[in-house]
C-alpha atoms as a PDB file:
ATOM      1  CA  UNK A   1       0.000   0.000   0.000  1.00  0.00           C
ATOM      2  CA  UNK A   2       1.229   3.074  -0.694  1.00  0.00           C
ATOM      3  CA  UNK A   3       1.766   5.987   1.713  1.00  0.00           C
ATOM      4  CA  UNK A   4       0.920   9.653  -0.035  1.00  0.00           C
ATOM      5  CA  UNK A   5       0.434  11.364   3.487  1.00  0.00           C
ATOM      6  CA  UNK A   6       1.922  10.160   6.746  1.00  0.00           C
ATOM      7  CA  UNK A   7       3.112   6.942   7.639  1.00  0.00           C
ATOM      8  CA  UNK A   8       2.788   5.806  11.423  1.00  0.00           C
ATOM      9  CA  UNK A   9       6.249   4.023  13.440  1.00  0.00           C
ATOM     10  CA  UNK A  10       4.783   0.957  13.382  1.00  0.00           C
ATOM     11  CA  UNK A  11       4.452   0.826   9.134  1.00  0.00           C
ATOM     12  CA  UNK A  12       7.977   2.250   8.715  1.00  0.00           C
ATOM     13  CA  UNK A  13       9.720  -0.277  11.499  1.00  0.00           C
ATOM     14  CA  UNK A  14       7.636  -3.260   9.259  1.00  0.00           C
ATOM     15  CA  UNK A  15       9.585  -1.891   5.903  1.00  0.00           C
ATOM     16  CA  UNK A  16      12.671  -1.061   7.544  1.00  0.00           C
ATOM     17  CA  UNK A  17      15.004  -3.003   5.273  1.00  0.00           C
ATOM     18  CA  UNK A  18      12.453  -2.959   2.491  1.00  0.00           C
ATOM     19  CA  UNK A  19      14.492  -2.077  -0.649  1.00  0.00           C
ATOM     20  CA  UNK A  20      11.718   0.008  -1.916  1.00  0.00           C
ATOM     21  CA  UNK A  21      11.214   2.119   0.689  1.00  0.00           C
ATOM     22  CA  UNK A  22      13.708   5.455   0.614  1.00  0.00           C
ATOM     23  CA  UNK A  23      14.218   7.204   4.186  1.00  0.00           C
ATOM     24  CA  UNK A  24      15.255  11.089   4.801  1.00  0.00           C
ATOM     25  CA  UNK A  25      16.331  12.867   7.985  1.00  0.00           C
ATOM     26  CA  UNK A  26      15.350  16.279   7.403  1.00  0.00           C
ATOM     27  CA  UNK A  27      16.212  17.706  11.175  1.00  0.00           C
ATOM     28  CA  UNK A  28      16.941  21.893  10.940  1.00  0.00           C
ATOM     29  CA  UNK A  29      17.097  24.222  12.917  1.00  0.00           C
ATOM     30  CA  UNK A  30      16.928  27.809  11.475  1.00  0.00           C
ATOM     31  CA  UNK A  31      18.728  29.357  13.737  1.00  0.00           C
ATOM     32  CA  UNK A  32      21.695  26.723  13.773  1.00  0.00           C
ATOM     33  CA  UNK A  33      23.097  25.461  10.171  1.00  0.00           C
ATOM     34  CA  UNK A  34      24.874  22.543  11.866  1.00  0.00           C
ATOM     35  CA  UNK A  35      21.857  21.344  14.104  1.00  0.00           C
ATOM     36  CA  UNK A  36      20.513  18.752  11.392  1.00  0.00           C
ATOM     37  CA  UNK A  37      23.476  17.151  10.387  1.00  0.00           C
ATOM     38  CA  UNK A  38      24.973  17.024  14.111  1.00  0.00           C
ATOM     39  CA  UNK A  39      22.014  15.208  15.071  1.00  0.00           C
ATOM     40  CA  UNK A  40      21.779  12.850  12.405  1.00  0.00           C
ATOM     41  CA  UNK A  41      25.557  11.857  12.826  1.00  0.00           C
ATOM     42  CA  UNK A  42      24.735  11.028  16.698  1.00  0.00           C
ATOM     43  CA  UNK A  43      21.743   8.770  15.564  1.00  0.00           C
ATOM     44  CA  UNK A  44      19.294   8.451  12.783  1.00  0.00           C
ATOM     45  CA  UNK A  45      16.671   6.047  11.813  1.00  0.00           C
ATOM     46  CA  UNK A  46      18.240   3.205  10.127  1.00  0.00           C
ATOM     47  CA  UNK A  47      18.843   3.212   6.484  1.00  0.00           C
ATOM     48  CA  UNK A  48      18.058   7.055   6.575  1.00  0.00           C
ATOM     49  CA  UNK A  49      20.225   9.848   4.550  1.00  0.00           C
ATOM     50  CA  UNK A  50      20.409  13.439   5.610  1.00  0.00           C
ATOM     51  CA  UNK A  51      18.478  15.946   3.516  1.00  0.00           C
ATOM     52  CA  UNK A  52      19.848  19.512   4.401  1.00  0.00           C
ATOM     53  CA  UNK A  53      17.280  22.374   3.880  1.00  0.00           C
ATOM     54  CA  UNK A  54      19.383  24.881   3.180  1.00  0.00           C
ATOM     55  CA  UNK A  55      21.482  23.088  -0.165  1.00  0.00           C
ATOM     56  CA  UNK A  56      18.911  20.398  -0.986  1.00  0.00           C
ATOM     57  CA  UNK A  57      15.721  21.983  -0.490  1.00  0.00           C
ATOM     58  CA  UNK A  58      16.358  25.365  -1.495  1.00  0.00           C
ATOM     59  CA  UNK A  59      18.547  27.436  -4.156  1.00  0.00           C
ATOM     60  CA  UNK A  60      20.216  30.758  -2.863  1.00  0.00           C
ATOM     61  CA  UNK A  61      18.457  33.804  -1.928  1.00  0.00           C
ATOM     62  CA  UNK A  62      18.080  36.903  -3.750  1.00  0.00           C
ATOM     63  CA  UNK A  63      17.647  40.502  -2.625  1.00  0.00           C
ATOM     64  CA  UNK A  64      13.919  39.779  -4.122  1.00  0.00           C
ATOM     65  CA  UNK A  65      13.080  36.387  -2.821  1.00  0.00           C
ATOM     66  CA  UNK A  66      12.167  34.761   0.324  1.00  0.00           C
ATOM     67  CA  UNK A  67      14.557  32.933   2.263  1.00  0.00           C
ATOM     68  CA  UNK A  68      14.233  29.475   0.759  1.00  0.00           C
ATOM     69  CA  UNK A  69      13.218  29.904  -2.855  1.00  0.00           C
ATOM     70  CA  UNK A  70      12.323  26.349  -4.595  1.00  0.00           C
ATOM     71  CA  UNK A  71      15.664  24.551  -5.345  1.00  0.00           C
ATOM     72  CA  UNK A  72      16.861  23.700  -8.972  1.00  0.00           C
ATOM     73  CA  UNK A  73      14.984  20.594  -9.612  1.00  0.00           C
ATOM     74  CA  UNK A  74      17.903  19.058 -12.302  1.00  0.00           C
ATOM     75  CA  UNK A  75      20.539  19.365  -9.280  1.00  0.00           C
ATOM     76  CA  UNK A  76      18.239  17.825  -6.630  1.00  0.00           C
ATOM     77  CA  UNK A  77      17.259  14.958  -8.854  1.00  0.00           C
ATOM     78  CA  UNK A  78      21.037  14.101  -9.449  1.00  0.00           C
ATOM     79  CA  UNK A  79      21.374  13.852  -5.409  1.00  0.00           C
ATOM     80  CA  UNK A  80      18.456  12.268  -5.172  1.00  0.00           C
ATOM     81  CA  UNK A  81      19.503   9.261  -7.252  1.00  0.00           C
ATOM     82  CA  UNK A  82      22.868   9.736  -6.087  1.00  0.00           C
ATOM     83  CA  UNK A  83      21.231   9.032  -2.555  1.00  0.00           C
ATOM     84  CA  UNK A  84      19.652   5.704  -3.917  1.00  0.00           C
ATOM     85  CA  UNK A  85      16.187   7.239  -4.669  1.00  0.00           C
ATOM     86  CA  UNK A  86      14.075   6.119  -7.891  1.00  0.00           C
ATOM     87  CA  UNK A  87      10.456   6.885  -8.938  1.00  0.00           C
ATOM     88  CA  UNK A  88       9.812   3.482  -8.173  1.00  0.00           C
ATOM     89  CA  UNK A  89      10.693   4.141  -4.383  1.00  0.00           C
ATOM     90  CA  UNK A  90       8.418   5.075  -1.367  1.00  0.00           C
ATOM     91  CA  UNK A  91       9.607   7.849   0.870  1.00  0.00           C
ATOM     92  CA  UNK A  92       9.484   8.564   3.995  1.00  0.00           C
ATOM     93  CA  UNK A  93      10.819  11.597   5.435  1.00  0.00           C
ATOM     94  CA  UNK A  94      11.178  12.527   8.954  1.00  0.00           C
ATOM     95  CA  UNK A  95      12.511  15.260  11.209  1.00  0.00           C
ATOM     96  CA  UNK A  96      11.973  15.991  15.517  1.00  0.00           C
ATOM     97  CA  UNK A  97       9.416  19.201  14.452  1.00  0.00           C
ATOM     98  CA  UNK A  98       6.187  17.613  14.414  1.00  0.00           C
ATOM     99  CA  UNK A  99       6.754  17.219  10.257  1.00  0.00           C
ATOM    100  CA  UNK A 100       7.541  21.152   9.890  1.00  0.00           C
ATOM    101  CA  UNK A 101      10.690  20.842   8.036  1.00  0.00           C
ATOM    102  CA  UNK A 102       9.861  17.190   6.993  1.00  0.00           C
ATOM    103  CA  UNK A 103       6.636  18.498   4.923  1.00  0.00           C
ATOM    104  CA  UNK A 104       8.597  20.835   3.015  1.00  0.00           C
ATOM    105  CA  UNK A 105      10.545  17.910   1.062  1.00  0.00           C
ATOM    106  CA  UNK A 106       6.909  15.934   1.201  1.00  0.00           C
ATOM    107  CA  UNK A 107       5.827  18.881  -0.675  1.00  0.00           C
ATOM    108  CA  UNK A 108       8.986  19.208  -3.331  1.00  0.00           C
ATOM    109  CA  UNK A 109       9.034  15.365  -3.777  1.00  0.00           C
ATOM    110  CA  UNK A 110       4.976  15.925  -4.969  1.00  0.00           C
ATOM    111  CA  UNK A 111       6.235  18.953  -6.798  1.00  0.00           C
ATOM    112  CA  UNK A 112       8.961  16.896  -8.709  1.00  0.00           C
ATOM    113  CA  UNK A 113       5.877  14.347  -9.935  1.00  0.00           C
ATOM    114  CA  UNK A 114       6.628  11.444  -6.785  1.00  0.00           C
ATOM    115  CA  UNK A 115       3.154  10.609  -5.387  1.00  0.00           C
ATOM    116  CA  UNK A 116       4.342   7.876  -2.629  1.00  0.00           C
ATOM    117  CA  UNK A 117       5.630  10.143  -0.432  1.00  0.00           C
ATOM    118  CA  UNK A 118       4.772   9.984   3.269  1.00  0.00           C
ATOM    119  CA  UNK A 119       5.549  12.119   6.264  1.00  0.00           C
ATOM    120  CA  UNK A 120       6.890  10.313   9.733  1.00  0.00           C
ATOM    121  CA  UNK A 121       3.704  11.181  12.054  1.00  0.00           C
ATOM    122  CA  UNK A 122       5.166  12.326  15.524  1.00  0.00           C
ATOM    123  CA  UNK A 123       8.856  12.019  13.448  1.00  0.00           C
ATOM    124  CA  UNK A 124      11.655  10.489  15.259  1.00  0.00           C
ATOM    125  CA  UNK A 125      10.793  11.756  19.198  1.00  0.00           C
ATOM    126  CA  UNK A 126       7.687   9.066  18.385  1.00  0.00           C
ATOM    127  CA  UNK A 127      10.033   6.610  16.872  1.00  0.00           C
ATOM    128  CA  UNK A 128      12.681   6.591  19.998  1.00  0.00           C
ATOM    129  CA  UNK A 129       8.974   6.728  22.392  1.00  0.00           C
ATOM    130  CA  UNK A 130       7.743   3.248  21.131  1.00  0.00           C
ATOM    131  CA  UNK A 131      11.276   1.737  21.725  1.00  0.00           C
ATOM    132  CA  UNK A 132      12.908   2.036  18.390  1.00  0.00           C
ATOM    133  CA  UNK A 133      16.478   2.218  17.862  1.00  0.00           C
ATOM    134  CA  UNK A 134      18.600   5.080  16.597  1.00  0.00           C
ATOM    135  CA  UNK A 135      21.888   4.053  14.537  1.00  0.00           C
ATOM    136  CA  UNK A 136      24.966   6.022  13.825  1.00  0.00           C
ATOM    137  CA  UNK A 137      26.367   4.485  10.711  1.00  0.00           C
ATOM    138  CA  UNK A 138      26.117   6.897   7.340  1.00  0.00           C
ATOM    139  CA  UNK A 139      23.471   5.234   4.749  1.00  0.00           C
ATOM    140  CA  UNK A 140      25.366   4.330   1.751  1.00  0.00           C
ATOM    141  CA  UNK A 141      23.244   3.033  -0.866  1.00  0.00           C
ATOM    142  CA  UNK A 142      23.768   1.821  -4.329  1.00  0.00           C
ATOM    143  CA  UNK A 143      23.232   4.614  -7.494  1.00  0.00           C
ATOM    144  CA  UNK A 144      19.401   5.428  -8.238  1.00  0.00           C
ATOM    145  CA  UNK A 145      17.833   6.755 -11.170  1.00  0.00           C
ATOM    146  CA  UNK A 146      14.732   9.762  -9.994  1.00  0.00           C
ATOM    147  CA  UNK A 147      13.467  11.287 -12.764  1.00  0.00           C
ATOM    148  CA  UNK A 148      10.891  14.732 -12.445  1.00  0.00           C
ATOM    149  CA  UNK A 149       7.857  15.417 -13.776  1.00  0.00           C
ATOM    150  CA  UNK A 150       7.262  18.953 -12.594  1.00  0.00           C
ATOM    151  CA  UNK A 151       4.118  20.471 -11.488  1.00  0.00           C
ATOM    152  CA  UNK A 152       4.364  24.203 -11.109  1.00  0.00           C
ATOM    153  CA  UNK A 153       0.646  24.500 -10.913  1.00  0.00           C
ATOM    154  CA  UNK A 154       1.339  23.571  -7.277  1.00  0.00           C
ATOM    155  CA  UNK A 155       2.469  27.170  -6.320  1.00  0.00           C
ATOM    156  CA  UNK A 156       1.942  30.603  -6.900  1.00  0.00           C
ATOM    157  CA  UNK A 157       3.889  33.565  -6.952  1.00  0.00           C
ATOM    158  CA  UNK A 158       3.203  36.652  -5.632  1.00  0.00           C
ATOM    159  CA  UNK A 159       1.218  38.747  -8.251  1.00  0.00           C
ATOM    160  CA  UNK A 160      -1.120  35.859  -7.550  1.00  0.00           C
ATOM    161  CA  UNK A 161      -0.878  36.901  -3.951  1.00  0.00           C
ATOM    162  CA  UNK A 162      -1.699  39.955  -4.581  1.00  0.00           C
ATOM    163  CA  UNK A 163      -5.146  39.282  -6.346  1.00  0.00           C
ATOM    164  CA  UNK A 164      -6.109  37.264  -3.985  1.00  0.00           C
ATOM    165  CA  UNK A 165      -5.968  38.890  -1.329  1.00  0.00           C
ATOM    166  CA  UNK A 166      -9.436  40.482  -0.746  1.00  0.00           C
ATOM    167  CA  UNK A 167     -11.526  38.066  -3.248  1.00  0.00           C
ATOM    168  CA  UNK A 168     -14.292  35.959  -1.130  1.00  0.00           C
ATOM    169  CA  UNK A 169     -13.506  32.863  -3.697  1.00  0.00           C
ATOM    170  CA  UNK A 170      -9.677  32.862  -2.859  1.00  0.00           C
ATOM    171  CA  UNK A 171      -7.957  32.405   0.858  1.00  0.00           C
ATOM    172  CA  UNK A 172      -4.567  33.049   1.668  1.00  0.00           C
ATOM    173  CA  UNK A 173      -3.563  31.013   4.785  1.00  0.00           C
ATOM    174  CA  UNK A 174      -0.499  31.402   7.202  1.00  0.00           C
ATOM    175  CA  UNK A 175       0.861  29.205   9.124  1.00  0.00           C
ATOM    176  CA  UNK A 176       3.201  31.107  11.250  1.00  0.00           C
ATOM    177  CA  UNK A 177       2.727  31.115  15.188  1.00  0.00           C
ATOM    178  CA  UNK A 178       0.331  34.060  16.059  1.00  0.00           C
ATOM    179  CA  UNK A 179       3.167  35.670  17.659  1.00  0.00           C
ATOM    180  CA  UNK A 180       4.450  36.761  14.327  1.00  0.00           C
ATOM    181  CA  UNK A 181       0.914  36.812  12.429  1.00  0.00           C
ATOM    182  CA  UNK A 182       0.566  39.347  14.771  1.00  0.00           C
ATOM    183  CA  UNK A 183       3.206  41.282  14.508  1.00  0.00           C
ATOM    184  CA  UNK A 184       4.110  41.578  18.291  1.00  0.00           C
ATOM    185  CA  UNK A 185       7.695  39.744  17.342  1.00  0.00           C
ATOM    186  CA  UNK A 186       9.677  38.264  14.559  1.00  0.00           C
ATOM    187  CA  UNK A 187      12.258  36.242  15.775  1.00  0.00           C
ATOM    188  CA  UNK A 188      13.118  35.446  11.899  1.00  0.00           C
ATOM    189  CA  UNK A 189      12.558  38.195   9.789  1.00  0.00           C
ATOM    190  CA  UNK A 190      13.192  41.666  10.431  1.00  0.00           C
ATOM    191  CA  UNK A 191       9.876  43.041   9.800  1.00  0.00           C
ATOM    192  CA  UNK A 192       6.556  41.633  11.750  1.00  0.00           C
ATOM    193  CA  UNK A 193       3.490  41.567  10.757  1.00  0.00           C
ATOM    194  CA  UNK A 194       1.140  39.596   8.114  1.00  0.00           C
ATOM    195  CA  UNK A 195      -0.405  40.011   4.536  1.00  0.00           C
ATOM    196  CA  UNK A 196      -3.438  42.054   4.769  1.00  0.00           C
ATOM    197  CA  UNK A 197      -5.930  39.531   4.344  1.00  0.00           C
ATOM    198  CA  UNK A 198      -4.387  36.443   5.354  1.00  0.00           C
ATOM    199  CA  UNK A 199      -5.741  33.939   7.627  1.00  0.00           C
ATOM    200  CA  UNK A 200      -4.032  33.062  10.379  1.00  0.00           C
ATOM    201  CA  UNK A 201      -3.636  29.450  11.136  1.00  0.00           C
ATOM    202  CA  UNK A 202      -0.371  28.183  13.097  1.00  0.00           C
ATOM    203  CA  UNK A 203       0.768  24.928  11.780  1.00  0.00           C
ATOM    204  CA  UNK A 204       1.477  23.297  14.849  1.00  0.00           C
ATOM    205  CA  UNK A 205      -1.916  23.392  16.007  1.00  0.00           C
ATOM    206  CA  UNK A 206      -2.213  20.620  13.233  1.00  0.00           C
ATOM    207  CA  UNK A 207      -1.057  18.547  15.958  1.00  0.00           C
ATOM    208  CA  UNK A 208      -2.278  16.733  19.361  1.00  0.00           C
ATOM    209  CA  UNK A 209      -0.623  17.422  22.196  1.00  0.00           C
ATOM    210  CA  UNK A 210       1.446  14.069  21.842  1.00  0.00           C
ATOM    211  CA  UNK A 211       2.617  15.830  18.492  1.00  0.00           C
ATOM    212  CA  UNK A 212       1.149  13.210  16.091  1.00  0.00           C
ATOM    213  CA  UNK A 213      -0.982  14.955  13.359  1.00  0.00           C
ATOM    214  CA  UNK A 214      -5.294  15.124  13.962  1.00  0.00           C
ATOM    215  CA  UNK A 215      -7.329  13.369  13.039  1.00  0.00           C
ATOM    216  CA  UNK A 216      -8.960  13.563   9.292  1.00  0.00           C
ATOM    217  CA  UNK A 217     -12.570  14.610  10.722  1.00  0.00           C
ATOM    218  CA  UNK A 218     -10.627  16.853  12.975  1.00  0.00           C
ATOM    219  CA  UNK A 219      -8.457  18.701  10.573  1.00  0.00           C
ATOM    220  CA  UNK A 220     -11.518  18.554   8.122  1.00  0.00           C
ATOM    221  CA  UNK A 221     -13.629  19.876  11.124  1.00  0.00           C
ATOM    222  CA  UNK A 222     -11.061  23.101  11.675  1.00  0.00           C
ATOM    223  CA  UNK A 223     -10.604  24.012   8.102  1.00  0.00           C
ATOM    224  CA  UNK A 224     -14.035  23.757   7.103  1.00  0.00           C
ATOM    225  CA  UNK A 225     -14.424  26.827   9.917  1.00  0.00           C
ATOM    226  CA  UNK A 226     -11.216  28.861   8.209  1.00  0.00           C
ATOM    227  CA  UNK A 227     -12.437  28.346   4.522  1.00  0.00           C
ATOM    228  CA  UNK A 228     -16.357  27.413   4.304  1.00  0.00           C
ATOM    229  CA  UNK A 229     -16.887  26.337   0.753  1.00  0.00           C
ATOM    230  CA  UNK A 230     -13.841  27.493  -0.895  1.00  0.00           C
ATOM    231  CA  UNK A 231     -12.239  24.829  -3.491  1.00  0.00           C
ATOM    232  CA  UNK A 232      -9.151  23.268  -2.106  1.00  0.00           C
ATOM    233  CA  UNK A 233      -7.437  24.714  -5.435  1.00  0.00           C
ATOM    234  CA  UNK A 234      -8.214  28.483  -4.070  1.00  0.00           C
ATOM    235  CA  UNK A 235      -6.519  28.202  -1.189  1.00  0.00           C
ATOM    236  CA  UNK A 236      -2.463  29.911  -0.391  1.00  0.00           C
ATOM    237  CA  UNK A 237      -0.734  28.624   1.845  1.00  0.00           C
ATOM    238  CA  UNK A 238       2.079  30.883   3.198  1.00  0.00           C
ATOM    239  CA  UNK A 239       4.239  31.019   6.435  1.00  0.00           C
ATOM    240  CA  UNK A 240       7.871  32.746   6.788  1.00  0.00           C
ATOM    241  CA  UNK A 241       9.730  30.913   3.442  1.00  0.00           C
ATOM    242  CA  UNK A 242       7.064  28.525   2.522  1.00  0.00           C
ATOM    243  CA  UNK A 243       8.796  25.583   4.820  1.00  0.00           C
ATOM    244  CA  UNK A 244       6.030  25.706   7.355  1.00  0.00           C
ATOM    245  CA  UNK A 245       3.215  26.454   5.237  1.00  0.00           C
ATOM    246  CA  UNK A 246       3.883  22.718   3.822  1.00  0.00           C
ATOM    247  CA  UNK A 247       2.674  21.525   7.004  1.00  0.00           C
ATOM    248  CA  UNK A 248      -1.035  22.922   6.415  1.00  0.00           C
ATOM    249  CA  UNK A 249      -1.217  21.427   2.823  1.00  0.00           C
ATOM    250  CA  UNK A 250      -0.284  18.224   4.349  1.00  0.00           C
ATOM    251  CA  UNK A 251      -2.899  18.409   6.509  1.00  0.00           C
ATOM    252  CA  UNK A 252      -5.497  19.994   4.722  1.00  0.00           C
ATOM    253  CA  UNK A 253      -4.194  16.911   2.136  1.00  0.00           C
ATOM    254  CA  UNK A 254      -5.261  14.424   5.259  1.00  0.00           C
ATOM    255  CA  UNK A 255      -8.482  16.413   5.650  1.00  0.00           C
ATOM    256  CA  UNK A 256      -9.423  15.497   2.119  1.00  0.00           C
ATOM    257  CA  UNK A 257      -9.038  19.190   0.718  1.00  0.00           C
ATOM    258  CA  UNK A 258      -6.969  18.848  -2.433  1.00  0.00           C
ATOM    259  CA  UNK A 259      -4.865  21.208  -3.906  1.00  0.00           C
ATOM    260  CA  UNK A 260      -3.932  23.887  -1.809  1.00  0.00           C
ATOM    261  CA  UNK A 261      -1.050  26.120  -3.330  1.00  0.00           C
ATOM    262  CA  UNK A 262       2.753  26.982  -1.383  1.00  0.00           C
ATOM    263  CA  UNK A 263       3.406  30.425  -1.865  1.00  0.00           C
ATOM    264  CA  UNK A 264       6.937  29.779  -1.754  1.00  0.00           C
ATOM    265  CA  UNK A 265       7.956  33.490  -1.129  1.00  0.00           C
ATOM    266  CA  UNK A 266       5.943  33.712   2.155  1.00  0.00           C
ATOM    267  CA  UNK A 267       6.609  36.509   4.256  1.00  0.00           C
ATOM    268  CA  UNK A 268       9.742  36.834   3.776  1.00  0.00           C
ATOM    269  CA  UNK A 269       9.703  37.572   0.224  1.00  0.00           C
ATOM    270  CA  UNK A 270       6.340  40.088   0.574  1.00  0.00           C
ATOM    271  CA  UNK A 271       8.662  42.459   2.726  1.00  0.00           C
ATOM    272  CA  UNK A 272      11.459  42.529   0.626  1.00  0.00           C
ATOM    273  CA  UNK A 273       9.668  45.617  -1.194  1.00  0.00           C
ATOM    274  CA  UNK A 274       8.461  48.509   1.396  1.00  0.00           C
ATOM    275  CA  UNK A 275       5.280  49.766  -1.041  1.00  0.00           C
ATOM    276  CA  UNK A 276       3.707  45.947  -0.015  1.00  0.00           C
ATOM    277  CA  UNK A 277       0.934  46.695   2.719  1.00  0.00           C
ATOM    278  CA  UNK A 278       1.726  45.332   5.774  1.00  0.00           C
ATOM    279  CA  UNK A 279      -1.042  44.518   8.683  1.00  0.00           C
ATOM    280  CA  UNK A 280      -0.762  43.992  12.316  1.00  0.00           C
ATOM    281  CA  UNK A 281      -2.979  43.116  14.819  1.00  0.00           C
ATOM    282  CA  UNK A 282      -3.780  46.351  17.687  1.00  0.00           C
ATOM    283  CA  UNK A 283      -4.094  45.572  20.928  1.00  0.00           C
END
């Protein structure tokens, strides 16, 4: 059976040494470059190779971009095989955020044409909870062959923002923490605030409190309050470099609402020219 959303501990220790299963590590932390591959060198799930956000999952910034614009998709299919990968594969891609920097490559992999593409649910805290065993030994695999098939209809840029911003058929969602939706502090970019007209919905409240993702009549339940009859296709997701804002298509995928859009820019790319409109919320 193939997994196209999450994948529960259980599944993935059960196809642990399955040849056609692929796993990534894809722990970051954005305020420390080193965090992700530290932590996979002291122990990673076994047969699992180390996907780095900033040079996998992103090309360089510009003085107009956001901070992670979309990476070239030639280079990061040549790693990808190079790491073993082929279409025929399943993935399953982990990291210890609750899937936050996990969903972004479970959104590229759909983006480069790879359907079976599955999420760790509760990532590897929940793995090491239910007694599983971390390794140390680098994943060396034999020579794949991943080939894309491109969708760009899967994101937007920001002219498309920008017209939908105050249309009652179109919804522009963020998934920052309210904290910075609010604009009472940016601990990431330099200017708070949110796109007038944007929704605020923090990603992690995607999650239960044991950090494994909600239910599908739950997360169906929330989002039918945030968009009423909107089609999936009309909604934006957005968040500070479209990393985050992964995490709600995934679950707005799990709720059944297909075909949300990553505006990849996010934040971080609106405020890079000082004639956008910025809004906060007055206390």
């Amino acid at each position: 059976m193939p997994y196209k959303t999450i994948i529960n501990t259980e599944d993935l220790k059960n196809n642990l040494d399955n040849p056609d299963f692929a796993i990534f590590d894809c722990r970051c932390d954005i305020k420390d470059a080193k965090y992700g591959f530290d932590s996979y060198n002291e122990g990673h799930i076994k047969n699992a190779t180390f996907i780095d956000m900033d040079r996998d999952l992103a090309s360089e910034r510009t003085s107009t971009s956001g901070r992670h614009p979309l990476p070239d998709p030639e280079i990061l299919c040549q790693k990808l095989s190079q790491w073993g990968f082929s279409n025929s594969k399943q993935a399953v891609v982990y990291d210890d955020a609750g899937g936050v920097f996990a969903g972004r490559l479970w959104w590229i992999l759909k983006w480069l044409g790879h359907e079976n593409v599955a999420v760790l649910d509760g990532g590897i805290n929940h793995w090491i909870k239910n007694g599983n065993k971390l390794i140390k030994d680098i994943t060396k695999l034999e020579r794949g062959s991943f080939t894309s098939s491109i969708n760009d209809s899967m994101h937007v840029n920001i002219d498309d923002v920008e017209d939908a911003q105050y249309k009652m058929s179109k919804i522009i969602i963020d998934a920052r923490s309210k904290e910075r939706y609010q604009g009472i502090k940016d601990p990431v970019d330099p200017i708070c605030g949110h796109v007038p007209g944007a929704i605020s919905h923090p990603c992690m409240s995607n999650l239960t409190a044991e950090g494994l993702f909600k239910s599908e009549s739950e997360l169906k339940h929330t989002f039918n309050r945030i968009i009423g009859d909107i089609n999936g296709s009309d909604i934006i997701s957005m968040c500070g470099s479209g990393v985050t804002a992964c995490h709600n298509i995934l679950a707005l995928k799990i709720a059944g609402i297909e075909g949300a859009k990553l505006y990849v820019g996010s934040w971080s790319e609106w405020i890079t020219d000082s004639n956008r409109p910025i809004a906060k919320i007055e206390k």
